[in-house]
Protein backbone atom coordinates (compact mmCIF):
# COMPACT_ATOMS: atom_id res chain seq x y z
CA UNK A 1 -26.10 46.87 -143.56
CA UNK A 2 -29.04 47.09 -145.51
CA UNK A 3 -29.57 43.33 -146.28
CA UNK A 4 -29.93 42.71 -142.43
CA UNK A 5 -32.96 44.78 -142.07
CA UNK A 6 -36.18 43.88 -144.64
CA UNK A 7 -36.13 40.68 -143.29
CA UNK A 8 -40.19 40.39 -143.05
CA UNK A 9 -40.02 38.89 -146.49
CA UNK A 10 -38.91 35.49 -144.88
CA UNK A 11 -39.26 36.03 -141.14
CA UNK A 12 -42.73 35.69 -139.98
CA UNK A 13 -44.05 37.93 -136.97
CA UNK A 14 -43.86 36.18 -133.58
CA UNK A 15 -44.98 37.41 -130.40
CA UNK A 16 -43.67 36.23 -127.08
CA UNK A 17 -45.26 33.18 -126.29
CA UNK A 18 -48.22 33.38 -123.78
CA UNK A 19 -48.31 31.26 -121.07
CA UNK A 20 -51.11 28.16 -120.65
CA UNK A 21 -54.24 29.45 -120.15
CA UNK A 22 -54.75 27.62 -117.03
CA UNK A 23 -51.84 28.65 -115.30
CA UNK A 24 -52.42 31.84 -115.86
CA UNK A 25 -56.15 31.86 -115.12
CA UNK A 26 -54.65 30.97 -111.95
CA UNK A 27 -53.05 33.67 -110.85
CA UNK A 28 -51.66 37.61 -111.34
CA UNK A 29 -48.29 36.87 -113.12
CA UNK A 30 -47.40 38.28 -116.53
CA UNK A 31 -49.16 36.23 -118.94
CA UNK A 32 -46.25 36.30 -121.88
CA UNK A 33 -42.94 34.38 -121.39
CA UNK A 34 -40.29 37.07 -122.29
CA UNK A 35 -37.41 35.36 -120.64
CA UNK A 36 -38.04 33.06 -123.92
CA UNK A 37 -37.68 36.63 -126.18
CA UNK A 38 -34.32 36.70 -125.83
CA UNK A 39 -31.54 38.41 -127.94
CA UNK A 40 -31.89 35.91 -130.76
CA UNK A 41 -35.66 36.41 -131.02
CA UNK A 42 -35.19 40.05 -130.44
CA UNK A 43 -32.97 40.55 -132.89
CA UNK A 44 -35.28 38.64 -135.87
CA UNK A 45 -38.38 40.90 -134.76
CA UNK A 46 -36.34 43.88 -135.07
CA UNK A 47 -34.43 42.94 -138.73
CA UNK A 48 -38.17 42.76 -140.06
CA UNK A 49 -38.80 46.59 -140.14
CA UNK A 50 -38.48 47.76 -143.58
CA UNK A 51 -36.71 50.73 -142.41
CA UNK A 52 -39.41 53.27 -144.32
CA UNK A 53 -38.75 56.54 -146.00
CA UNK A 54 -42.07 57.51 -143.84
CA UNK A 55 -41.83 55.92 -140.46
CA UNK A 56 -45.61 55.48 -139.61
CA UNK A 57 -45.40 53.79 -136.41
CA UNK A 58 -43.19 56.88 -135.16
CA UNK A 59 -46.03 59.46 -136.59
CA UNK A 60 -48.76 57.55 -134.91
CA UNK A 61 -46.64 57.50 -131.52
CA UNK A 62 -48.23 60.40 -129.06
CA UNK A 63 -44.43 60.66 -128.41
CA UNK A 64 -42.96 59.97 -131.91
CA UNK A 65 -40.49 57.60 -130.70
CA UNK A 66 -37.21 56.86 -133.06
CA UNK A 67 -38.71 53.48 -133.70
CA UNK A 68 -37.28 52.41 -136.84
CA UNK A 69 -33.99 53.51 -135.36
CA UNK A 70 -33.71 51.76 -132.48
CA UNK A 71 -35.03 48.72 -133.98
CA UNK A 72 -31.61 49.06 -136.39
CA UNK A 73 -29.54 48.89 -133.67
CA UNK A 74 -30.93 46.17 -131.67
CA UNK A 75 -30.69 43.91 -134.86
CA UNK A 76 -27.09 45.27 -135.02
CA UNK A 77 -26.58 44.06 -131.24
CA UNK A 78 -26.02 47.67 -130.35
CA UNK A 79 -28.46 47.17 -127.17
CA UNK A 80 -26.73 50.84 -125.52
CA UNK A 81 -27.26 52.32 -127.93
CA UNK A 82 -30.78 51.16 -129.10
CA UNK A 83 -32.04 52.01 -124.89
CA UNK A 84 -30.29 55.41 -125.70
CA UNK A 85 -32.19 56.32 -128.91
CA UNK A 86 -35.49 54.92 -127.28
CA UNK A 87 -35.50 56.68 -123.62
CA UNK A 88 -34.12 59.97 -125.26
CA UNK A 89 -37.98 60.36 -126.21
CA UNK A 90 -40.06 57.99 -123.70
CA UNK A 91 -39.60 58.66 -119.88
CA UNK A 92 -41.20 55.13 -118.99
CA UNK A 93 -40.03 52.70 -122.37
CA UNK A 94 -40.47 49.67 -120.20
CA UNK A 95 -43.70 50.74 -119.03
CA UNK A 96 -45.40 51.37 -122.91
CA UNK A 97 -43.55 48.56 -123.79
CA UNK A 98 -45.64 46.16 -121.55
CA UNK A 99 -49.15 48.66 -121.36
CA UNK A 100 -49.31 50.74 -124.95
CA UNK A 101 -52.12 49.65 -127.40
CA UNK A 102 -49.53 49.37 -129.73
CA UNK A 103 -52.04 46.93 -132.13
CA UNK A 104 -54.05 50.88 -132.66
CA UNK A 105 -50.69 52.96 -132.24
CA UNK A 106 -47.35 51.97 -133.69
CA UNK A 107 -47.51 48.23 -135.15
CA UNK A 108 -51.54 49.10 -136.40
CA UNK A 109 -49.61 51.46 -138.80
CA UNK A 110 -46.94 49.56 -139.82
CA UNK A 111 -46.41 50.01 -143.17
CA UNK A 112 -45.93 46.22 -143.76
CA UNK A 113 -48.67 44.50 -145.71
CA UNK A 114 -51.35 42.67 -143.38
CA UNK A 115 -50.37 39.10 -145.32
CA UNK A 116 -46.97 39.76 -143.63
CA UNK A 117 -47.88 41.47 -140.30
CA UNK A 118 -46.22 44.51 -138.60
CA UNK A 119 -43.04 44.49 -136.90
CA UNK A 120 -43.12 43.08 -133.13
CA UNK A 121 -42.26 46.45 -132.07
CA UNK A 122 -43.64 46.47 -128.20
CA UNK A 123 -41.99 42.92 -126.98
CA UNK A 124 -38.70 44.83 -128.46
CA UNK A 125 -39.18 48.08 -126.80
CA UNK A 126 -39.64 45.58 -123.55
CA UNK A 127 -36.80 43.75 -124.27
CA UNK A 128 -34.15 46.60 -125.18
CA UNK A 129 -35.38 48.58 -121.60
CA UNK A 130 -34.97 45.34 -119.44
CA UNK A 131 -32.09 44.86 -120.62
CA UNK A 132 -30.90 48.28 -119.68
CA UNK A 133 -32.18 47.88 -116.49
CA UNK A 134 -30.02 44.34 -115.55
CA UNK A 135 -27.60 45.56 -116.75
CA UNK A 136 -27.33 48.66 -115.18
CA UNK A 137 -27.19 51.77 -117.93
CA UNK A 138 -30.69 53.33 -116.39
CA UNK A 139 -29.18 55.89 -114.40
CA UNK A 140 -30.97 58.39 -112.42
CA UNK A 141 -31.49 61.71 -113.99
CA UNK A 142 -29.24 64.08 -112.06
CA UNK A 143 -28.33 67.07 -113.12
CA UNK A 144 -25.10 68.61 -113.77
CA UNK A 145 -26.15 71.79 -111.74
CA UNK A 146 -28.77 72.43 -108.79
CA UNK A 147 -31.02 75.39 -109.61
CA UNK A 148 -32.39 77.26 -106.86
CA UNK A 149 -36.19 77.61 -108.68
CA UNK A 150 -38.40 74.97 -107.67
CA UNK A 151 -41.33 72.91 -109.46
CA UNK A 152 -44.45 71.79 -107.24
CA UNK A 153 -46.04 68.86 -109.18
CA UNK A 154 -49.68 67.54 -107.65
CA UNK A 155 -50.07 63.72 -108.94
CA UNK A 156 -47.48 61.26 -109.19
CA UNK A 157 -48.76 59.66 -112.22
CA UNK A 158 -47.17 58.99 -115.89
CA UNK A 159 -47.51 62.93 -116.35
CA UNK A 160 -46.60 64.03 -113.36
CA UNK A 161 -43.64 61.86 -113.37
CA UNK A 162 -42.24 62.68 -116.53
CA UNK A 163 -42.49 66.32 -115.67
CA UNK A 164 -40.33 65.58 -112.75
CA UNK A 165 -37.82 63.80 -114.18
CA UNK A 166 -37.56 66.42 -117.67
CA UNK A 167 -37.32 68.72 -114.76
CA UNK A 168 -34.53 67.37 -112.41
CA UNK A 169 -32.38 67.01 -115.23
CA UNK A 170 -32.31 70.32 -115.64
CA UNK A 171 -31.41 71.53 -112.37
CA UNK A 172 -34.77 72.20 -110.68
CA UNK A 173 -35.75 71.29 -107.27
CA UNK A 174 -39.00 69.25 -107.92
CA UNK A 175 -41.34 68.69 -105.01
CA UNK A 176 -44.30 65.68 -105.85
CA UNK A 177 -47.65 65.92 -104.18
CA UNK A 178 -49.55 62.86 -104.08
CA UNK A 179 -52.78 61.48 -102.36
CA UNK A 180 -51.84 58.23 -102.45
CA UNK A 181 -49.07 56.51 -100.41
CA UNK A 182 -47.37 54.71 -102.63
CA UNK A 183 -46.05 56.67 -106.57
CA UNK A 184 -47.60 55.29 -109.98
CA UNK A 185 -51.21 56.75 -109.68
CA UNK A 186 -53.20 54.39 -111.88
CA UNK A 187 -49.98 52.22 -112.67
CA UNK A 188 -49.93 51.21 -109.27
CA UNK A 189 -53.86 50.99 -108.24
CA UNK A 190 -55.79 50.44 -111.45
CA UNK A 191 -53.87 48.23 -113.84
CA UNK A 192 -53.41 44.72 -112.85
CA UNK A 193 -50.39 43.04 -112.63
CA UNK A 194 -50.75 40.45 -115.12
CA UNK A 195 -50.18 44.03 -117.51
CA UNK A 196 -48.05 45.76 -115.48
CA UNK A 197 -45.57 44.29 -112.43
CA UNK A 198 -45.64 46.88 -109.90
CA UNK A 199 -42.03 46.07 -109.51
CA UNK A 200 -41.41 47.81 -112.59
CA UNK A 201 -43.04 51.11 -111.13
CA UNK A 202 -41.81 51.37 -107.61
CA UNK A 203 -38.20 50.60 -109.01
CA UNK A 204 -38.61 53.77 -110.66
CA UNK A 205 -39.72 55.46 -107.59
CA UNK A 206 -36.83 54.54 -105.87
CA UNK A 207 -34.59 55.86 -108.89
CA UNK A 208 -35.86 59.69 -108.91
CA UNK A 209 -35.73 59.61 -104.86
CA UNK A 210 -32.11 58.41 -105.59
CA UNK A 211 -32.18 61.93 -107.80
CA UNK A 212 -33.37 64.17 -105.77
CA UNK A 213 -36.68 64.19 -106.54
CA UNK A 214 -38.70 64.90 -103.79
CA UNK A 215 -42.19 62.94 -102.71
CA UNK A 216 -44.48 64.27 -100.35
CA UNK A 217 -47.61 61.25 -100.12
CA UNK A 218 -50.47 61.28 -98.45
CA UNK A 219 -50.96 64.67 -99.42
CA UNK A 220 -54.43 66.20 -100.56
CA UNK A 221 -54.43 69.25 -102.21
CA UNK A 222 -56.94 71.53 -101.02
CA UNK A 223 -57.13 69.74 -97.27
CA UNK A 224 -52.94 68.90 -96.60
CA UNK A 225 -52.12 71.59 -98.45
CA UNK A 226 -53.74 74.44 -100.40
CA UNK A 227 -52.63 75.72 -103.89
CA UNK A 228 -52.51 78.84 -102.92
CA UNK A 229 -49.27 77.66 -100.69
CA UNK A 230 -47.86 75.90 -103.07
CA UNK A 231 -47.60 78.96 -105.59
CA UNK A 232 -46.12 80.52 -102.88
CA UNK A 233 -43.62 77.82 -102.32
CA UNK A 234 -42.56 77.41 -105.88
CA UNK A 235 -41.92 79.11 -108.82
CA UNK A 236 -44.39 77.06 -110.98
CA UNK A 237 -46.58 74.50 -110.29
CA UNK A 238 -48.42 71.68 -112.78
CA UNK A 239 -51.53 69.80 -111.78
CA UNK A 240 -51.37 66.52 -113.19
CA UNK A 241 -54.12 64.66 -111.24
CA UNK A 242 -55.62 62.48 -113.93
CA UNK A 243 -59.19 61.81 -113.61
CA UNK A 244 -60.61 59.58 -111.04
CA UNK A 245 -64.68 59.96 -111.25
CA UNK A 246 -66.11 56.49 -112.65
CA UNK A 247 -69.43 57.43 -115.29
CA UNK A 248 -72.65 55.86 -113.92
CA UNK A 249 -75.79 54.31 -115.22
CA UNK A 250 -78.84 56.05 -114.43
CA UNK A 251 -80.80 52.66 -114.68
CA UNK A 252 -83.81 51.44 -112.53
CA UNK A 253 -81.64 49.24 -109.65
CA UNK A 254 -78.34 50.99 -109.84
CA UNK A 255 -78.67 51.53 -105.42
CA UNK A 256 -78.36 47.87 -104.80
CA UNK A 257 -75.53 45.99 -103.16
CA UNK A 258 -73.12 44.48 -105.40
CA UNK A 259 -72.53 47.11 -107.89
CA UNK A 260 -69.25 48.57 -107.62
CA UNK A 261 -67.10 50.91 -110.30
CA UNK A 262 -64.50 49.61 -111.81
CA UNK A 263 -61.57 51.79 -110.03
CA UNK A 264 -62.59 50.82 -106.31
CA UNK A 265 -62.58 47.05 -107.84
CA UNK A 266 -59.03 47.49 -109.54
CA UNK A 267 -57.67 48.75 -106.58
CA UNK A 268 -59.14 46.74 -104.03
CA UNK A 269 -57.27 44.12 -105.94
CA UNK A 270 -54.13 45.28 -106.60
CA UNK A 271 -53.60 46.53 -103.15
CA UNK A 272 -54.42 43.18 -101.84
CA UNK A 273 -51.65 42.14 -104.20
CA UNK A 274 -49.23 44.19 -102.78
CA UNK A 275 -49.96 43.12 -99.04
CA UNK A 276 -52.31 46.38 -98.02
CA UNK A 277 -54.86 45.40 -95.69
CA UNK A 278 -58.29 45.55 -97.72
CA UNK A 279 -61.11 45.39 -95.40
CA UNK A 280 -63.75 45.51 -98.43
CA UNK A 281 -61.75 42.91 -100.31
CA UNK A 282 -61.51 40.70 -96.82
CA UNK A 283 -65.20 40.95 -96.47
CA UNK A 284 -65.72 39.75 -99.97
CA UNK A 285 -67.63 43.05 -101.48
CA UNK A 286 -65.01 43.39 -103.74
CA UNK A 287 -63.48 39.97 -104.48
CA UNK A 288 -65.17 38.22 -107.15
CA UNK A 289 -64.03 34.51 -106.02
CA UNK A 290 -67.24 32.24 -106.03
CA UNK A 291 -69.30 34.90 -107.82
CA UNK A 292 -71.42 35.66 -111.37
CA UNK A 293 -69.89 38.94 -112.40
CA UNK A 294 -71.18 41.20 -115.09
CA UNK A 295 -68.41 44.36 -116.34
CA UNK A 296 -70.48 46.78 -118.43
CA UNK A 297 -68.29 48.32 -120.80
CA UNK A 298 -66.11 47.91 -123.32
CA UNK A 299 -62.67 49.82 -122.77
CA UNK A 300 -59.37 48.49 -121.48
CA UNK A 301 -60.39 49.27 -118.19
CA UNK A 302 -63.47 46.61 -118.27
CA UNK A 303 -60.64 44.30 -120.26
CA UNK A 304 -58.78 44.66 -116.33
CA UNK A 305 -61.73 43.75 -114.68
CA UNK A 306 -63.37 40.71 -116.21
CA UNK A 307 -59.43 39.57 -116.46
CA UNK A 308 -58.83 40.09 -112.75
CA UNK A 309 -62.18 38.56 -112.08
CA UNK A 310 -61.14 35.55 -113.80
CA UNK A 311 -58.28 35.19 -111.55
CA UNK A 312 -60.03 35.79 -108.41
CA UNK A 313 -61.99 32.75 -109.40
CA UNK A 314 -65.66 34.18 -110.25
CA UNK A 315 -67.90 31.40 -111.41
CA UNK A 316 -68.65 32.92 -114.67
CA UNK A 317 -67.42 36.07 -116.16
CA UNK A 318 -69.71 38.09 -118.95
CA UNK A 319 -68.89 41.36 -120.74
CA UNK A 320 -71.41 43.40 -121.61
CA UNK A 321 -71.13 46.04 -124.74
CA UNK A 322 -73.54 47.88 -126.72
CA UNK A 323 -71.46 48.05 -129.88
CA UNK A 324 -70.34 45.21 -131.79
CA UNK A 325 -66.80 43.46 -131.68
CA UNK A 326 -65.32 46.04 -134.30
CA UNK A 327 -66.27 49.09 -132.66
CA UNK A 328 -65.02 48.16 -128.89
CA UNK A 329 -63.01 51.06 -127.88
CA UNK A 330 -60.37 49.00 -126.16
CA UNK A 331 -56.89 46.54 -127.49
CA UNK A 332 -57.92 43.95 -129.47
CA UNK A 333 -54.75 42.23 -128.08
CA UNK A 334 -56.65 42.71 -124.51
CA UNK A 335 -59.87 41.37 -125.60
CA UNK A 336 -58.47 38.03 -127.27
CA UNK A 337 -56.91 37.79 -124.10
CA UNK A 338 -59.74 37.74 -122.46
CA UNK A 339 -61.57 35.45 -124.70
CA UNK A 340 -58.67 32.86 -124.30
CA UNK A 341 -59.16 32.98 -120.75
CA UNK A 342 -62.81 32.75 -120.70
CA UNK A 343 -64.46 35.91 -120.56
CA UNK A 344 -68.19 35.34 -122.43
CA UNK A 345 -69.42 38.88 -124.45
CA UNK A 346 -72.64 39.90 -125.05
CA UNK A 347 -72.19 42.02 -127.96
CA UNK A 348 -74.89 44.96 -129.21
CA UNK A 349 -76.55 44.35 -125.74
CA UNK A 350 -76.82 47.77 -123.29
CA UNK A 351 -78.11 47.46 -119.68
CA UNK A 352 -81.47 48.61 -118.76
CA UNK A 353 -82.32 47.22 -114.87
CA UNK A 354 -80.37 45.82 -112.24
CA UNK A 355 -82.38 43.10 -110.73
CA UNK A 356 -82.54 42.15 -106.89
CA UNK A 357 -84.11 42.64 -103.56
CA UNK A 358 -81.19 44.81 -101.60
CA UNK A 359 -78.08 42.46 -103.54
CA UNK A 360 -77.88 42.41 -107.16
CA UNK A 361 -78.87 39.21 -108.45
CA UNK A 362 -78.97 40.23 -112.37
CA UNK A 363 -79.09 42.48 -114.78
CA UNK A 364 -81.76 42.99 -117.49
CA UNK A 365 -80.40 44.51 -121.09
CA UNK A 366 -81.49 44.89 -124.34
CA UNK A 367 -80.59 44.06 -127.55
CA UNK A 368 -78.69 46.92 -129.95
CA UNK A 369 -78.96 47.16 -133.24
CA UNK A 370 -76.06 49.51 -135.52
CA UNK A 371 -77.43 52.68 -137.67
CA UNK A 372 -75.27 55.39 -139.51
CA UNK A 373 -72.44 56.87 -138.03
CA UNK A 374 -73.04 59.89 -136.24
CA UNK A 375 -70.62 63.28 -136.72
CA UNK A 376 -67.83 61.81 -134.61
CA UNK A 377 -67.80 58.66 -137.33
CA UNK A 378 -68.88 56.06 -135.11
CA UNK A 379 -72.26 54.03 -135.83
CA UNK A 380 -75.29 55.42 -133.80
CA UNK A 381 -77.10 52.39 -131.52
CA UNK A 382 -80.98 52.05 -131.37
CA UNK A 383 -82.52 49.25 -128.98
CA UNK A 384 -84.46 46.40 -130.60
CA UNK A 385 -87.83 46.47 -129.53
CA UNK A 386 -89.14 42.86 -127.24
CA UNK A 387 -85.40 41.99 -127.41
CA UNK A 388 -84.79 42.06 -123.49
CA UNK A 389 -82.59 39.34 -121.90
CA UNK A 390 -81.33 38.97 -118.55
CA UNK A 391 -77.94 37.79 -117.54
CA UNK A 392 -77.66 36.07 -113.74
CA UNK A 393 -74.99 38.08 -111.64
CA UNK A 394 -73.67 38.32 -107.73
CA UNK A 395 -71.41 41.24 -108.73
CA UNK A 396 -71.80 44.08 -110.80
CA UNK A 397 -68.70 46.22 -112.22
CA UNK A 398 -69.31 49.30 -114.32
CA UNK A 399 -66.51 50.54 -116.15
CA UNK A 400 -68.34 53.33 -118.32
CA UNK A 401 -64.86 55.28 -118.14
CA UNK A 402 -63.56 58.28 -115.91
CA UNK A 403 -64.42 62.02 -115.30
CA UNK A 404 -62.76 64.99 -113.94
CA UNK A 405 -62.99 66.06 -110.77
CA UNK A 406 -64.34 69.21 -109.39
CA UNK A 407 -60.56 70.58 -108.66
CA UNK A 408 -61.68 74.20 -108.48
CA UNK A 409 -63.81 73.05 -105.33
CA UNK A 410 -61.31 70.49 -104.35
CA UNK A 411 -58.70 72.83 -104.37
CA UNK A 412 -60.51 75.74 -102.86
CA UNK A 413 -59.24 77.38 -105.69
CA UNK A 414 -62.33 78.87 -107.73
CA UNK A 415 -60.11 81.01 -110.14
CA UNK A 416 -58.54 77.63 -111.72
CA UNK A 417 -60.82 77.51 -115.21
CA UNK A 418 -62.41 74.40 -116.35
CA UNK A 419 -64.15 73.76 -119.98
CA UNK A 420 -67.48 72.22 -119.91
CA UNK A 421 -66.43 68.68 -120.15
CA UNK A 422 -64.61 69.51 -116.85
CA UNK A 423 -61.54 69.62 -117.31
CA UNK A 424 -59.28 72.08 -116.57
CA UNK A 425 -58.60 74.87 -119.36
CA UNK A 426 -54.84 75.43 -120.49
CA UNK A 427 -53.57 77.67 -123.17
CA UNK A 428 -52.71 75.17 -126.04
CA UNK A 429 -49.57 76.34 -126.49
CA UNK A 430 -47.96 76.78 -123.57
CA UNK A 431 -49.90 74.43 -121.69
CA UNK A 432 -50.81 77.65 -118.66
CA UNK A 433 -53.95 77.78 -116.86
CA UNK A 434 -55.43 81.30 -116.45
CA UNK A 435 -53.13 81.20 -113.34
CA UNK A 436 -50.14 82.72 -113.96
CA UNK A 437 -47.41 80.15 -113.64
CA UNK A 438 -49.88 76.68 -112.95
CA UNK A 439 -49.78 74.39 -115.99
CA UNK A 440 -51.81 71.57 -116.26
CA UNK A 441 -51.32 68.37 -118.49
CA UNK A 442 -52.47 64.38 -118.97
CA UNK A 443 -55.86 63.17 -118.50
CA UNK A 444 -57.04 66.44 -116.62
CA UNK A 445 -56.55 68.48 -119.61
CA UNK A 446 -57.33 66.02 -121.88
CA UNK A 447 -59.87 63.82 -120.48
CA UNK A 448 -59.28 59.89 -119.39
CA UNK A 449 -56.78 58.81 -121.96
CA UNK A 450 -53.81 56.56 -122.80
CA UNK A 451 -50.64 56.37 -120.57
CA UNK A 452 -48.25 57.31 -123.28
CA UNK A 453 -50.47 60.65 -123.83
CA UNK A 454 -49.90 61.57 -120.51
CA UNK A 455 -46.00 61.09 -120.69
CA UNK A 456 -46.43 62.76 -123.71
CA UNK A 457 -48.14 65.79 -121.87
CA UNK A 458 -45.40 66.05 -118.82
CA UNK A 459 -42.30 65.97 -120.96
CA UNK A 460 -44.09 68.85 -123.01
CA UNK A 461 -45.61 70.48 -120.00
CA UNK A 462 -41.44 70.12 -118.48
CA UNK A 463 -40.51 72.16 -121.27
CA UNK A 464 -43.21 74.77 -121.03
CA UNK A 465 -42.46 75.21 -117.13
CA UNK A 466 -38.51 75.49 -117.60
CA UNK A 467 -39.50 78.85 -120.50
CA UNK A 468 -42.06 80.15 -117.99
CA UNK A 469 -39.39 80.42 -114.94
CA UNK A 470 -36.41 81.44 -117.04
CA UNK A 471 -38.63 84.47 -118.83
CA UNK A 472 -39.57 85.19 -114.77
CA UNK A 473 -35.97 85.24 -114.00
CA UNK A 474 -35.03 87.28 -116.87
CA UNK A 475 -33.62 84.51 -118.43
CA UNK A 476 -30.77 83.66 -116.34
CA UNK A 477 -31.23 80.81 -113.66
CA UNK A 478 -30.20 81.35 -110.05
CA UNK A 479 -27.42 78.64 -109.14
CA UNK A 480 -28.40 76.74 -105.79
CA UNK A 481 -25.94 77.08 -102.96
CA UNK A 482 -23.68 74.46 -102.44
């Protein structure tokens, strides 16, 4: 079976073809045309992985998928199988496959030469979990036996949800808390659909209701409910609230009209994609059709905005960045996306003034220039002196990134320990706040961060929880009347 795989040595790497740029400038669809990456082309992508004594991609996976395996057995047609290996270890494989950075994660460590390029490994993870899906082998996770312990989980997020459903299939009655009215967290409200259809979430909603899993939305911890009750309702409880605070700019101009962050833009948007009445979107405050809009920042999250401005139909659509091309923190896939479609950058270039009477009308920045790296590695900025430039703009989007939360206010719970950085402080072992029986995991713990971290986080918090109650219980499980 050997000769099947190794096949990079006269199969180039193909990606599933992108739509025209026009047509998808045009509106929120997925931009790549995977009906077209069908068995066939599956099945070459996958016979070009090497099969390596030292699967890199799977080491530089936060959740150290079977990759190489996987891969095997989709170019062996073995499509059960192949969804089998791959959701033993990912809660949401259809999810990373259409969201993960996998340019900096899996295929950037490919061991394949460059000259060859890395295995297609993200279209095939797509692929091998859509197929599941139509044809009907993703099952909910039920459990053989009902326990009579119960889990309270607060967010309904990538961590939270993977805690749930480690959880359920292990008996557990597993009670949700969410703000929101409608499961995902930021898979529903902040990325856009040309990433991520929110089809693909809300189908998996539907699934772990079908389980057993229980939802309770529109719920705010700390003014629905307090944590204090929900210790008292269950036997352990993890906070897996992500973090929701957008970063400002304490620039001259910063109060007018017309600067928004990034989150309120995202989901403005993508609830007006999913039919929600948007009376800020309606008015136009947060619809960028007609308009000159500036995103400072150079993340994924600012890749989802000037994209999704593009689509609203803003006149022109600038990026602004104080680091150079190299150094952007966010997919490269994402920003020659965003290029194709568009999107101007102004590289080394960091805002100083926001320019207007009461609207914004522009924003003044200055040049950077790149020193020595600092201690975390990265290449220290300085501002060029008499190198000031202004760039015209109706609309304003910062998208500096996300911070905590003050939950130990929020959740009138002042005992809950947070580090400096603000987030909350878990043993690192066994993931346990200083709160007997409250773990905490994802982007609360570890500060704003990738989706697949977070899954990462609530399988590993899942397992954590299930050790906690059985040592409570004295090791034996209470059996839930029938």
């Amino acid at each position: 079976m050997a000769e099947r795989m190794l096949q990079f040595v006269r199969l180039s790497q193909a990606q599933p073809e992108k739509r025209d740029v026009a047509a998808r400038r045009a509106d929120f669809g997925e931009i790549y045309h995977y009906e077209q990456f069908d068995a066939g082309g599956a099945t070459q992508q996958a016979s070009r992985c090497s099969q390596c004594g030292v699967p890199f991609c799977s080491v530089h996976c936060p959740l150290n998928n079977n990759i190489p395996d996987w891969l095997k057995l989709t170019t062996e047609g073995r499509l059960e199988e192949a969804y089998e290996v791959s959701s033993a270890t990912n809660t949401f494989p259809e999810i990373c496959g259409r969201i993960c950075p996998q340019d900096r994660l899996c295929e950037g460590n490919c061991v394949i030469e460059k000259g060859f390029e890395s295995v297609t490994i993200g279209a095939v993870e797509r692929y091998i979990t859509d197929t599941a899906w139509e044809r009907g082998w993703v099952k909910p996770p039920r459990p053989r036996s009902e326990l009579a312990q119960s889990v309270g989980i607060i967010g309904a997020g990538p961590a939270g949800l993977a805690a749930a459903e480690r959880l359920r299939l292990r008996g557990y009655q597993v009670h949700v808390y969410d703000r929101y009215d409608r499961v995902g967290g930021l898979m529903i409200y902040g990325i856009p659909n040309f990433k991520l259809e929110k089809a693909v979430v809300l189908r998996r909603w539907q699934q772990f209701e079908a389980a057993g899993i229980h939802f309770h939305l529109n719920s705010a911890i700390g003014r629905d409910v307090s944590l204090a009750e929900l210790r008292e309702r269950h036997d352990a409880v993890f906070i897996a609230t992500g973090v929701y605070k957008a970063r400002d700019i304490d620039c001259l101009g910063s109060n007018l009209s017309g600067i928004v962050p990034a989150l309120s833009y995202l989901t403005a948007s993508n609830r007006s994609n999913l039919g929600d009445a948007v009376p800020d979107f309606a008015s136009g405050a947060l619809d960028a059709k007609g308009k000159r809009v500036v995103v400072v920042g150079g993340g994924d999250t600012a890749m989802d905005c000037v994209r999704t401005a593009v689509r609203q139909g803003a006149t022109a659509v600038t990026c602004l960045y104080r680091r150079d091309k190299a150094n952007m923190p966010g997919s490269m896939r994402e920003v020659k996306n965003a290029e194709e479609e568009g999107v101007e950058f102004a590289w080394l270039a960091a805002p100083e003034a926001f320019l207007g009477e009461t609207a914004v009308t522009g924003l003044r920045a200055t040049r950077m220039h790149l020193g020595l790296p600092d201690a975390t590695g990265r290449q220290q900025v300085a501002p060029i002196p008499g190198s000031a430039f202004t760039i015209p703009c109706d609309l304003a989007i910062k998208a500096l990134g996300f911070d905590p939360e003050d939950l130990p206010h929020a959740f009138d719970e002042p005992g809950l320990p947070v580090t400096r950085w603000g987030t909350l402080k878990v043993h690192h072992r066994t993931m346990m706040t200083e709160l007997p029986g409250v773990f905490a995991g994802g982007d609360i713990v570890r500060g704003a961060s990738l989706v697949v971290w977070a899954i990462r986080d609530g399988r590993d918090a899942a397992d954590q929880i299930d050790a906690y109650v059985r040592a409570k219980a004295g090791g034996k499980l209470a059996v839930a009347a029938e």
